[in-house]
C-alpha atoms as a PDB file:
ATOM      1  CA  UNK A   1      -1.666   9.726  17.310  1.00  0.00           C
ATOM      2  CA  UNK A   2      -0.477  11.596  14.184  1.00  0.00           C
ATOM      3  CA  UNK A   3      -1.595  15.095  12.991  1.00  0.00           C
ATOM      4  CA  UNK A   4      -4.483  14.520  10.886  1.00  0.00           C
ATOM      5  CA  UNK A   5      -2.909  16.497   7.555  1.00  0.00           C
ATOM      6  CA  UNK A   6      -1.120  13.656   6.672  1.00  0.00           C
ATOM      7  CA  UNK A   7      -2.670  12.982   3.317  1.00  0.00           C
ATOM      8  CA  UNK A   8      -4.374   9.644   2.059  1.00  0.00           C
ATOM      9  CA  UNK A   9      -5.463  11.170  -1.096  1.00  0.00           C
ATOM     10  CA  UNK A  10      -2.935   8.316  -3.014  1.00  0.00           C
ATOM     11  CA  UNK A  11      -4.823   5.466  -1.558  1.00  0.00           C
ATOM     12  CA  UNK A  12      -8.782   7.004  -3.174  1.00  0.00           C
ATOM     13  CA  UNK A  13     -12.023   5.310  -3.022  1.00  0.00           C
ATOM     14  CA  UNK A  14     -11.978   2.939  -5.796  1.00  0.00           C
ATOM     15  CA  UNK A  15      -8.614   1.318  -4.625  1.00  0.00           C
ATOM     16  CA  UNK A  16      -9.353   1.030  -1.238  1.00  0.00           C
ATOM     17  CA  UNK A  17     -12.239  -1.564  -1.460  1.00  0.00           C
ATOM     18  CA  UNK A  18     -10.494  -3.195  -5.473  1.00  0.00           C
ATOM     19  CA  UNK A  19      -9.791  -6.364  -4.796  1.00  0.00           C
ATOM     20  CA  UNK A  20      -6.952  -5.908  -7.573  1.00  0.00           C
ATOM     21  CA  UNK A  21      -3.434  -5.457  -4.493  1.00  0.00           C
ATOM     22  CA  UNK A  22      -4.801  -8.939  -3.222  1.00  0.00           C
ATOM     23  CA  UNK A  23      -5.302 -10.529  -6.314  1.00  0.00           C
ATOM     24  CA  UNK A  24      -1.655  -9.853  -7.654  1.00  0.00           C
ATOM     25  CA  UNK A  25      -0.154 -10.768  -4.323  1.00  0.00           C
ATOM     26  CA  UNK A  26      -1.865 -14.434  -4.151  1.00  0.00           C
ATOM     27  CA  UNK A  27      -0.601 -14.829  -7.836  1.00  0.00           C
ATOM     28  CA  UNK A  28       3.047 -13.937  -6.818  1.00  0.00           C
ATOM     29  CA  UNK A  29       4.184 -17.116  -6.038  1.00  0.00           C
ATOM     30  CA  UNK A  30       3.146 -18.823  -9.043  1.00  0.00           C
ATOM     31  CA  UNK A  31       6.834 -18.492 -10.238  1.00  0.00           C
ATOM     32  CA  UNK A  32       7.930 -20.336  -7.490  1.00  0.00           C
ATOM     33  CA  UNK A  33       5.242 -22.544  -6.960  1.00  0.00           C
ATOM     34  CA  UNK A  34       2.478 -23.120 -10.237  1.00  0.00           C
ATOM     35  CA  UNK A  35       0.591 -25.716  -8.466  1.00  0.00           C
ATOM     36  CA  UNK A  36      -0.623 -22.760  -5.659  1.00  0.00           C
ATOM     37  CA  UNK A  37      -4.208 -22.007  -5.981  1.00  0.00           C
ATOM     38  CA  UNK A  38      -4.626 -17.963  -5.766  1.00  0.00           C
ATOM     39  CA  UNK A  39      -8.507 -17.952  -5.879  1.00  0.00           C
ATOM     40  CA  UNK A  40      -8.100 -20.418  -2.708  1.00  0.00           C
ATOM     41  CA  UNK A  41      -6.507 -17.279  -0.751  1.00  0.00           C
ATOM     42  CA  UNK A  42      -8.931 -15.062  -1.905  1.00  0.00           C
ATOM     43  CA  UNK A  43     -11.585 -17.679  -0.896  1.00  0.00           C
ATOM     44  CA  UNK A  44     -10.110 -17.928   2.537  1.00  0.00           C
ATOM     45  CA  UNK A  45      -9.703 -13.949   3.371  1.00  0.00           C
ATOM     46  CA  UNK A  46     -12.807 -13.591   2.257  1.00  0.00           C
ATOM     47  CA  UNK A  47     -15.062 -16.341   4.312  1.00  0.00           C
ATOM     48  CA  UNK A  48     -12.926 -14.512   7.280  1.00  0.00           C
ATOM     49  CA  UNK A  49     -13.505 -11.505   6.584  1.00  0.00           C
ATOM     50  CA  UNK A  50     -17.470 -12.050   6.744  1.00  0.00           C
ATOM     51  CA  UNK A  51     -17.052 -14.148   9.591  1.00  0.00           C
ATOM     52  CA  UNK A  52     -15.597 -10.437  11.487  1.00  0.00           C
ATOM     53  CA  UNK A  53     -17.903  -8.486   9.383  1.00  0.00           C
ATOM     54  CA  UNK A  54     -20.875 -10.369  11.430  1.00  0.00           C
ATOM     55  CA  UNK A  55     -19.625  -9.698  14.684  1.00  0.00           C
ATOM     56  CA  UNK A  56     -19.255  -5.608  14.326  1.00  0.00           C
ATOM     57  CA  UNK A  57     -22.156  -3.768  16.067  1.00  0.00           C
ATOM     58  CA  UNK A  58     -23.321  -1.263  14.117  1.00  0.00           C
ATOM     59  CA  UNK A  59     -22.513   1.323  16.186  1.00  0.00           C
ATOM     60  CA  UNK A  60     -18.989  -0.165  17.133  1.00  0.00           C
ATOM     61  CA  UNK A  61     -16.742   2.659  17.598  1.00  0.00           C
ATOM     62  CA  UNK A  62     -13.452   2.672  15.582  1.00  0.00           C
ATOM     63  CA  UNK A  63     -11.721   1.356  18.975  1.00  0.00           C
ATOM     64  CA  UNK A  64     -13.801  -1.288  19.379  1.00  0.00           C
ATOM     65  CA  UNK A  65     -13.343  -2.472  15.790  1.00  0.00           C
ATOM     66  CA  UNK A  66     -10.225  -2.484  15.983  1.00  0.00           C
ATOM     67  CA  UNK A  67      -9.935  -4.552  19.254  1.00  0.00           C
ATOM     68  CA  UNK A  68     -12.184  -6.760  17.560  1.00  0.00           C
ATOM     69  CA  UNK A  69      -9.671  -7.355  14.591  1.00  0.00           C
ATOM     70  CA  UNK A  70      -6.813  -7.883  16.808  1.00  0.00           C
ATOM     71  CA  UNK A  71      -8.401 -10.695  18.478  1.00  0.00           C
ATOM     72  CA  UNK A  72      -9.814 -12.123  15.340  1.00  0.00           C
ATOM     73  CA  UNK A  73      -6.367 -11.514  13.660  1.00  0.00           C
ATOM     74  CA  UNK A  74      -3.798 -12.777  16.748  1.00  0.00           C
ATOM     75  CA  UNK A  75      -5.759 -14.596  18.720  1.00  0.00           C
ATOM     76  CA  UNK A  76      -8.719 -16.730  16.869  1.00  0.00           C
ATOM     77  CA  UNK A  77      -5.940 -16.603  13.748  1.00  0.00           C
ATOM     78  CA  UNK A  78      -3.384 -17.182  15.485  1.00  0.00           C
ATOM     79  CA  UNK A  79      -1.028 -14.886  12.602  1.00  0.00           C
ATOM     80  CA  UNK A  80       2.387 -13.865  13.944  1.00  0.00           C
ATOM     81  CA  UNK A  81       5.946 -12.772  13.150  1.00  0.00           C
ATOM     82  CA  UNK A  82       8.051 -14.960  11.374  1.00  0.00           C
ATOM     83  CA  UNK A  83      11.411 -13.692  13.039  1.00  0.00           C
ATOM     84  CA  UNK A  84      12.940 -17.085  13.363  1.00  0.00           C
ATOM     85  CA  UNK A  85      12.713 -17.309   9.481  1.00  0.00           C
ATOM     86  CA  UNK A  86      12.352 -14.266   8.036  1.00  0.00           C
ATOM     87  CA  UNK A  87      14.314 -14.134   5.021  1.00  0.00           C
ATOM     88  CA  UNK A  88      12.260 -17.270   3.463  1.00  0.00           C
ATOM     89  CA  UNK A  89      10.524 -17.012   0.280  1.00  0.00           C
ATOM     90  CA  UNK A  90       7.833 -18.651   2.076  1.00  0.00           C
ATOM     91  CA  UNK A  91       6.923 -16.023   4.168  1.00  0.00           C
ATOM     92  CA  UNK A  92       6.276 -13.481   0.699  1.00  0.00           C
ATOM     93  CA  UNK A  93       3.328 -16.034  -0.203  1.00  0.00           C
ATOM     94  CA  UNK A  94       0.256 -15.327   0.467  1.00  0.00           C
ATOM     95  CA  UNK A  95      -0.990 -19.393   0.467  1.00  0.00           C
ATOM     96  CA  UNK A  96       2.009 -20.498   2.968  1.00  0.00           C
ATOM     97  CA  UNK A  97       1.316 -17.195   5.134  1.00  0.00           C
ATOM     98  CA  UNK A  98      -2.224 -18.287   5.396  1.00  0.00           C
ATOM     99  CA  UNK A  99      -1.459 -21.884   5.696  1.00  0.00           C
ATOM    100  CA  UNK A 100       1.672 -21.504   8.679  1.00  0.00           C
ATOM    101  CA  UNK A 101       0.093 -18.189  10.079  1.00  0.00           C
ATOM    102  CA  UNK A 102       2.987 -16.787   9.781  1.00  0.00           C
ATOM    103  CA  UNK A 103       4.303 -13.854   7.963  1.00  0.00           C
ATOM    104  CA  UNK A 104       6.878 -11.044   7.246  1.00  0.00           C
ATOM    105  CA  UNK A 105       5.348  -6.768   7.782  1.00  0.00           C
ATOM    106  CA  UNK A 106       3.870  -6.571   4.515  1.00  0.00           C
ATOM    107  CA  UNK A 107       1.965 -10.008   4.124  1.00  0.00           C
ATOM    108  CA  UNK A 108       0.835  -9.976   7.341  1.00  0.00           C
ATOM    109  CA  UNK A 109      -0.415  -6.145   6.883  1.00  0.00           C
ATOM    110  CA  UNK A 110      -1.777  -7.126   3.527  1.00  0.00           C
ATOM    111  CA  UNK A 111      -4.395  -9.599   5.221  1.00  0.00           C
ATOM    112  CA  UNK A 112      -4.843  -7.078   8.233  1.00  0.00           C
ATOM    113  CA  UNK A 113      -5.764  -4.556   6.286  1.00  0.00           C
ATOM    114  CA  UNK A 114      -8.324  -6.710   3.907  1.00  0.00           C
ATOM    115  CA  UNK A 115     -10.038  -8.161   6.952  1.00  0.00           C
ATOM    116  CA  UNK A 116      -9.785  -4.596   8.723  1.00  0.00           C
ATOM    117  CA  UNK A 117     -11.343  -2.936   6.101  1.00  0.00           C
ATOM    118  CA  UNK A 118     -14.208  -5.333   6.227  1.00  0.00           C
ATOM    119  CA  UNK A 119     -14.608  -4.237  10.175  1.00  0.00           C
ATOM    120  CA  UNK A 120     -15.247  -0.988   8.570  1.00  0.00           C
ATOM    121  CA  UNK A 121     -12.254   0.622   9.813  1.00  0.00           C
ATOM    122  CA  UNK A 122      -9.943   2.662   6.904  1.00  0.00           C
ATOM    123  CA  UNK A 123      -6.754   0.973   6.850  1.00  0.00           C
ATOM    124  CA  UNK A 124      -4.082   1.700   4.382  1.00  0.00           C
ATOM    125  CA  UNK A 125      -0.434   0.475   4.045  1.00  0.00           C
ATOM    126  CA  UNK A 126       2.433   2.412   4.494  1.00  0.00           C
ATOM    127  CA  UNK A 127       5.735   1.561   2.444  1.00  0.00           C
ATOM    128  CA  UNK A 128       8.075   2.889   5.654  1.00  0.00           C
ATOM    129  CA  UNK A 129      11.447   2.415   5.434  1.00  0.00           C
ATOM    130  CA  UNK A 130      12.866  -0.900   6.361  1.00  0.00           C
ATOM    131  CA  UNK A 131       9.226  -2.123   8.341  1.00  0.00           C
ATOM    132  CA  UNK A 132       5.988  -2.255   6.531  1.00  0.00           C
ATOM    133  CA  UNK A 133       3.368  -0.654   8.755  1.00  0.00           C
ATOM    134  CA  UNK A 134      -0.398  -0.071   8.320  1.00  0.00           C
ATOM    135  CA  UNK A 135      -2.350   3.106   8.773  1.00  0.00           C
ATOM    136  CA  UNK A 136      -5.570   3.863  10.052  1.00  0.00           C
ATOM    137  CA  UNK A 137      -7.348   7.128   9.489  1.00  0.00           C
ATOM    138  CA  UNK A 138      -9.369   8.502  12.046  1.00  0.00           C
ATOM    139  CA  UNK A 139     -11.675  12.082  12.169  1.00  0.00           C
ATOM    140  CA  UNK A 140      -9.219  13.218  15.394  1.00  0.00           C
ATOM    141  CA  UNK A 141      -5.667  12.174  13.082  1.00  0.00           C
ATOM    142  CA  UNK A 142      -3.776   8.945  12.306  1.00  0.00           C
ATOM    143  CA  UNK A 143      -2.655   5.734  14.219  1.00  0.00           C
ATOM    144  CA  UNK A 144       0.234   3.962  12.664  1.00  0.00           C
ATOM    145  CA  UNK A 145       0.146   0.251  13.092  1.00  0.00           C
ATOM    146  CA  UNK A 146       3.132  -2.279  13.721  1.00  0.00           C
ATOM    147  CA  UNK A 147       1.172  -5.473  12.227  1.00  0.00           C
ATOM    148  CA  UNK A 148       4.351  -7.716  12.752  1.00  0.00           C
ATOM    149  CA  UNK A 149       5.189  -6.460  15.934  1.00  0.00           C
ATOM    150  CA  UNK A 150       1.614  -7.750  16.897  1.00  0.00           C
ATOM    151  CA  UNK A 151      -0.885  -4.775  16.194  1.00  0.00           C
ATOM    152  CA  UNK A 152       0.891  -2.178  18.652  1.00  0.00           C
ATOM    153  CA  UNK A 153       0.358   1.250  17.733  1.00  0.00           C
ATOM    154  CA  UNK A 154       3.853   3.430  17.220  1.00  0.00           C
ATOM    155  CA  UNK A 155       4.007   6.325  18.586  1.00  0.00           C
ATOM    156  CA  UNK A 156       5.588   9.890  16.848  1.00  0.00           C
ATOM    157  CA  UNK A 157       9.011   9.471  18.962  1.00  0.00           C
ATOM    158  CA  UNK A 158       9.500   5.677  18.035  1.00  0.00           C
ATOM    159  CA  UNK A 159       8.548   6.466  14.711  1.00  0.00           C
ATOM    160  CA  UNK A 160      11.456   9.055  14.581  1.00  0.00           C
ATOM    161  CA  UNK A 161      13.692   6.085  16.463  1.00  0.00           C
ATOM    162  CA  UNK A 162      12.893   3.755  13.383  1.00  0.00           C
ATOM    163  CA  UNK A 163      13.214   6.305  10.334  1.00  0.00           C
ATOM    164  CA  UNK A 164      16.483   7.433  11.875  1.00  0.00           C
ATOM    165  CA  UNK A 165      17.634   3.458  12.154  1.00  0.00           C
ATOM    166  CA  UNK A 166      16.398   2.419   8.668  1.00  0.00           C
ATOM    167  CA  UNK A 167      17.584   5.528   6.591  1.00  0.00           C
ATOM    168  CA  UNK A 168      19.699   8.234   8.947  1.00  0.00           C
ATOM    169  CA  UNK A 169      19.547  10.634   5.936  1.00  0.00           C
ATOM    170  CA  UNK A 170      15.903  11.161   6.193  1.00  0.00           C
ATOM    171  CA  UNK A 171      15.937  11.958   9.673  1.00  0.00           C
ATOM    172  CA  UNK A 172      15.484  15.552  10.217  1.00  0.00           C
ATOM    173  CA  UNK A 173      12.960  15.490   6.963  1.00  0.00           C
ATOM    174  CA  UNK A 174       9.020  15.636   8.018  1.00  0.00           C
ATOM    175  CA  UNK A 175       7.790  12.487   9.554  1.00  0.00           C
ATOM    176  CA  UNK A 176       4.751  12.519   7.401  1.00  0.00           C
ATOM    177  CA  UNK A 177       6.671  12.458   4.535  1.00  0.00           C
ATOM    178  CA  UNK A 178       7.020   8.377   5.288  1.00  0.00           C
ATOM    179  CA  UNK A 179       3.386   7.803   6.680  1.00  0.00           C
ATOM    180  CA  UNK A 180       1.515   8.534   3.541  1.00  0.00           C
ATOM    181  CA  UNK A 181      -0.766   5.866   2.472  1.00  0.00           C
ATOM    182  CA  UNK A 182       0.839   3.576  -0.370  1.00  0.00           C
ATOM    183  CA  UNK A 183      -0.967   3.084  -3.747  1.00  0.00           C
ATOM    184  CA  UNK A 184      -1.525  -0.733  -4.693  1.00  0.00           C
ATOM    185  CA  UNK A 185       1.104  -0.215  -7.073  1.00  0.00           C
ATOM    186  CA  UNK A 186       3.370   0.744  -4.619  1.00  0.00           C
ATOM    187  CA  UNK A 187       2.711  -2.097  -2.408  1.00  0.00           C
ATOM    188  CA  UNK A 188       3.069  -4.946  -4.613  1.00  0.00           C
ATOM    189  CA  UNK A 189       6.417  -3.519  -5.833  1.00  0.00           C
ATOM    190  CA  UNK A 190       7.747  -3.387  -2.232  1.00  0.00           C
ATOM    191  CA  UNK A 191       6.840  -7.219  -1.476  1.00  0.00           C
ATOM    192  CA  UNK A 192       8.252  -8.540  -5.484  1.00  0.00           C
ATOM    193  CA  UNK A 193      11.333  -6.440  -4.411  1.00  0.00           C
ATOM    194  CA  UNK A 194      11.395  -8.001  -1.149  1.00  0.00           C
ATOM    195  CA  UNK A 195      11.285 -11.456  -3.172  1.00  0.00           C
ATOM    196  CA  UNK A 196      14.206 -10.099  -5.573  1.00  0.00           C
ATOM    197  CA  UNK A 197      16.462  -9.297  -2.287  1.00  0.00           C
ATOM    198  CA  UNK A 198      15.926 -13.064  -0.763  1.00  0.00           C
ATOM    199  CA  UNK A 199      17.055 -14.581  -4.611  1.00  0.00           C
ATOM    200  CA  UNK A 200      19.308 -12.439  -5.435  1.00  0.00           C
ATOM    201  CA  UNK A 201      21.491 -12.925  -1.707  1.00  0.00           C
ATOM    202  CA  UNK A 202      20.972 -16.664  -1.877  1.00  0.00           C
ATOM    203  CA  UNK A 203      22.195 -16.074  -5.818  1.00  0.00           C
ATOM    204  CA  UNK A 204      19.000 -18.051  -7.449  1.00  0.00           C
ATOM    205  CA  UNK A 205      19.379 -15.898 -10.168  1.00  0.00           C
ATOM    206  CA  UNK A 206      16.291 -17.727 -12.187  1.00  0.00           C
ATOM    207  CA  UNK A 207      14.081 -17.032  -9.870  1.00  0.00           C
ATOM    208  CA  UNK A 208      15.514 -13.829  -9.535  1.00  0.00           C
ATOM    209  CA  UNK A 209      14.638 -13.027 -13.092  1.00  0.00           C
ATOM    210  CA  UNK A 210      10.979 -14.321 -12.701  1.00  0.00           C
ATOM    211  CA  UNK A 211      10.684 -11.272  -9.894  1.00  0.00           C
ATOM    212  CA  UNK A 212      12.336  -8.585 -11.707  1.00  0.00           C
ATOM    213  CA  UNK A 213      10.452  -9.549 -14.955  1.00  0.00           C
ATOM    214  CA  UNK A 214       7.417  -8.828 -12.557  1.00  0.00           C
ATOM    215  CA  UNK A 215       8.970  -5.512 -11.764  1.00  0.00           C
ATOM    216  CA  UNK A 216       9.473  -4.515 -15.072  1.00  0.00           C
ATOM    217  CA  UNK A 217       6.442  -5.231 -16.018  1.00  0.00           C
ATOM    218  CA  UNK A 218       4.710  -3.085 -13.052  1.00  0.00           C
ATOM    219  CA  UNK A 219       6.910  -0.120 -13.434  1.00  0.00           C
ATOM    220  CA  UNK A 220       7.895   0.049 -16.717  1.00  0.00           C
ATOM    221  CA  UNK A 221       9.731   3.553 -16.030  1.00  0.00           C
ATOM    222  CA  UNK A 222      11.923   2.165 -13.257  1.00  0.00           C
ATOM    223  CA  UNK A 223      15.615   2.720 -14.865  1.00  0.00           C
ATOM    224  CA  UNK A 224      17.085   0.672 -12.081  1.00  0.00           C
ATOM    225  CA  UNK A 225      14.940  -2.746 -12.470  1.00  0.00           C
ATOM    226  CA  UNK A 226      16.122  -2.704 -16.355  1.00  0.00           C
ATOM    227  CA  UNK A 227      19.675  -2.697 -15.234  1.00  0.00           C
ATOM    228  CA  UNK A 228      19.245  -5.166 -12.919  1.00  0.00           C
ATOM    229  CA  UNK A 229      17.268  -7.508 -14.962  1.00  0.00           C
ATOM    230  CA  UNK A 230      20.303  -6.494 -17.989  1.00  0.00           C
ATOM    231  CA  UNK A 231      22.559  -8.002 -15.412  1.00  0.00           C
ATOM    232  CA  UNK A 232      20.613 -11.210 -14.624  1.00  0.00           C
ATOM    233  CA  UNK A 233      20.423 -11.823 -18.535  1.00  0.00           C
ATOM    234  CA  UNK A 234      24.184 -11.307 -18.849  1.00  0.00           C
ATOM    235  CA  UNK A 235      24.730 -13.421 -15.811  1.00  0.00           C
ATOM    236  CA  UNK A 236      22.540 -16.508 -17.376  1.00  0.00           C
ATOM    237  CA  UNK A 237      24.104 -16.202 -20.997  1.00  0.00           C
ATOM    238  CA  UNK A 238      21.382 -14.143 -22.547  1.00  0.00           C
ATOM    239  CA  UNK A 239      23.050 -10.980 -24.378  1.00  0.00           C
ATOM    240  CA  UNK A 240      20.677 -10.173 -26.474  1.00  0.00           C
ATOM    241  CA  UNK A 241      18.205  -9.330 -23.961  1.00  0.00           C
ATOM    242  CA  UNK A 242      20.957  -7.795 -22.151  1.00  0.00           C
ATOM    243  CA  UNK A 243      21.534  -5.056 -24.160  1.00  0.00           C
ATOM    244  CA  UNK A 244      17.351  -4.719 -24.696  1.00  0.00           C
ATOM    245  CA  UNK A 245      17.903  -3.987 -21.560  1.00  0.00           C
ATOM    246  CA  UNK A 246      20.723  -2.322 -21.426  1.00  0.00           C
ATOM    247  CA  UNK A 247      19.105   0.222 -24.373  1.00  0.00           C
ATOM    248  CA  UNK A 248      15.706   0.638 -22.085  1.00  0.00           C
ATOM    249  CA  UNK A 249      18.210   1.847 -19.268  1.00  0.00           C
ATOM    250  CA  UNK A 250      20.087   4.379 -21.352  1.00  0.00           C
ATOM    251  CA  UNK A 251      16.855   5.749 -22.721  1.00  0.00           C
ATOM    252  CA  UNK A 252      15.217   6.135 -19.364  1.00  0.00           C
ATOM    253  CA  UNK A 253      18.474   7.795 -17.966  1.00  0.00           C
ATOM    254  CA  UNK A 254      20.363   9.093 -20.391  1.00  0.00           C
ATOM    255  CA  UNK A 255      22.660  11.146 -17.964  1.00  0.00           C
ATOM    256  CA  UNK A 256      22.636   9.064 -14.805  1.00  0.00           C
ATOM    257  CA  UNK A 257      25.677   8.273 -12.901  1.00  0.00           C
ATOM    258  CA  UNK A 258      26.388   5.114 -14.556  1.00  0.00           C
ATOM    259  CA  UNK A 259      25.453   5.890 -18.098  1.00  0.00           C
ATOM    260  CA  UNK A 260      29.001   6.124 -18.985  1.00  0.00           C
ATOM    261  CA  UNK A 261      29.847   2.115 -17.533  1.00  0.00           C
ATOM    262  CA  UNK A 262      26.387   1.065 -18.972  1.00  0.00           C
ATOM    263  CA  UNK A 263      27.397   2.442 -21.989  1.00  0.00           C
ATOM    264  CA  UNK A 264      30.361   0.476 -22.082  1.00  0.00           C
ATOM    265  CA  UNK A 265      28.743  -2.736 -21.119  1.00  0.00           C
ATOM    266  CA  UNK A 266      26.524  -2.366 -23.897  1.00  0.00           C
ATOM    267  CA  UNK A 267      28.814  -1.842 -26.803  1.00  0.00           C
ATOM    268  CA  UNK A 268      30.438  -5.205 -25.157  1.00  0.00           C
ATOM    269  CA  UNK A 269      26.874  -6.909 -24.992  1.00  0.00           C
ATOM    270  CA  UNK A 270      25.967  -5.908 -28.751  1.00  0.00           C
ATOM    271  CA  UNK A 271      29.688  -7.836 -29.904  1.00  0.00           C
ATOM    272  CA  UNK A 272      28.612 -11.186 -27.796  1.00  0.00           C
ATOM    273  CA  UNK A 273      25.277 -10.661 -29.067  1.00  0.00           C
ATOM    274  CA  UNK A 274      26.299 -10.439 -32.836  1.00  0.00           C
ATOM    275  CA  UNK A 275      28.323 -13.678 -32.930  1.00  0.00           C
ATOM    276  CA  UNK A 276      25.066 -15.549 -31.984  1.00  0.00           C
ATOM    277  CA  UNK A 277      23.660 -15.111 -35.387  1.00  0.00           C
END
């Protein structure tokens, strides 16, 4: 168990029961796929989660709640790791995650959490590096979750072990630092940018766009997400909204380390840009 300080104050009352983080992650694969039906997801989770809501005791203990979801969720589901595919798009959307049962960290911790919650137990999501893991907050402290790795709780030393394999830099800063519960904001971001890494590798650079677009559009003061959709306009012959782009990015960070190449780029953008008219 973790030391109880670890703060959940990003993750407050209103957001925690909003139905708002599951909403925008059954939309997400309209993009890909505009015949999905998002309100069908939110149909589904929802008819389960009052099926598990029925069989709590009143006086369940947090324990026994949360044995009760990990039947419900691995067993009666029948939800798992998708580790022989893991890298499909498929496994970012909500609709085929339900539909297959399978899923990657973060979708599969997004319906854990919804039908946890509904068990009564406080569940929150935690944007660790490289693994997406789900917290639950206790009077006594914190148990971190491993959803994908099949409910298992982690333990402070593994923890350490994973934070050290995912991002060596970080590991002699505090462990709590990475444990904190994410906002919704924070979580939809991580699974459109998981969605931008699978396009952009397999270079579907339209679909790519749709992503980022997303991106911009949920953190309009992310400097990096301009440049890369600047880049994904150059690359599909769109200059002028390139260097929109391009312009955002410079006034964002006007003295990062690349200013001076995007910079360049831009007074090369504006040119291709100019003989279009």
């Amino acid at each position: 168990m973790i030391e109880a300080d670890v703060s959940s104050a990003s993750l407050g009352c209103r957001e925690r029961h909003s139905p708002t983080l599951l909403t925008a992650a059954a939309r997400v694969p309209l993009y890909a796929d505009p015949g999905c039906n998002p309100q069908r997801v939110l149909d589904q989770v929802h008819s389960w989660a009052a099926r598990l809501r029925a069989r709590v005791a009143p006086d369940a203990s947090p324990l026994a709640r949360l044995r009760l979801l990990n039947h419900f969720f691995f067993v009666e589901l029948g939800f798992c790791a998708a580790r022989a595919d893991y890298s499909s798009a498929d496994n970012s959307f909500l609709h085929r995650v339900i539909k297959r049962r399978r899923g990657i960290p973060i979708t599969l911790a997004l319906l854990y959490i919804e039908l946890g919650r509904a068990a009564g137990l406080r569940l929150a999501g935690v944007v660790f590096p490289g693994h997406f893991l789900v917290r639950l907050s206790l009077n006594a402290g914190t148990v971190i979750i491993d959803v994908f790795g099949g409910g298992v709780s982690l333990a402070e030393d593994e923890l350490r072990e994973r934070l050290r394999a995912a991002l060596p830099e970080a590991s002699h800063r505090p462990l709590a630092r990475y444990l904190r519960a994410a906002s919704e904001r924070e979580i939809l971001a991580r699974l459109l940018r998981n969605l931008k890494a699978i396009h952009w590798h397999a270079q579907q650079w339209p679909a790519a766009l749709e992503v980022v677009d997303r991106l911009v559009a949920l953190l309009p003061e992310a400097a990096h997400e301009r440049l890369d959709r600047a880049w994904l306009y150059e690359r599909l012959e769109c200059p002028r909204a390139a260097v929109a782009d391009l312009a955002a990015y410079l006034s964002l960070c006007p003295s990062g380390r690349e200013t001076a190449q995007v910079r360049q780029r831009l007074a090369v953008l504006r040119q291709a840009a100019s003989r279009l008219n």
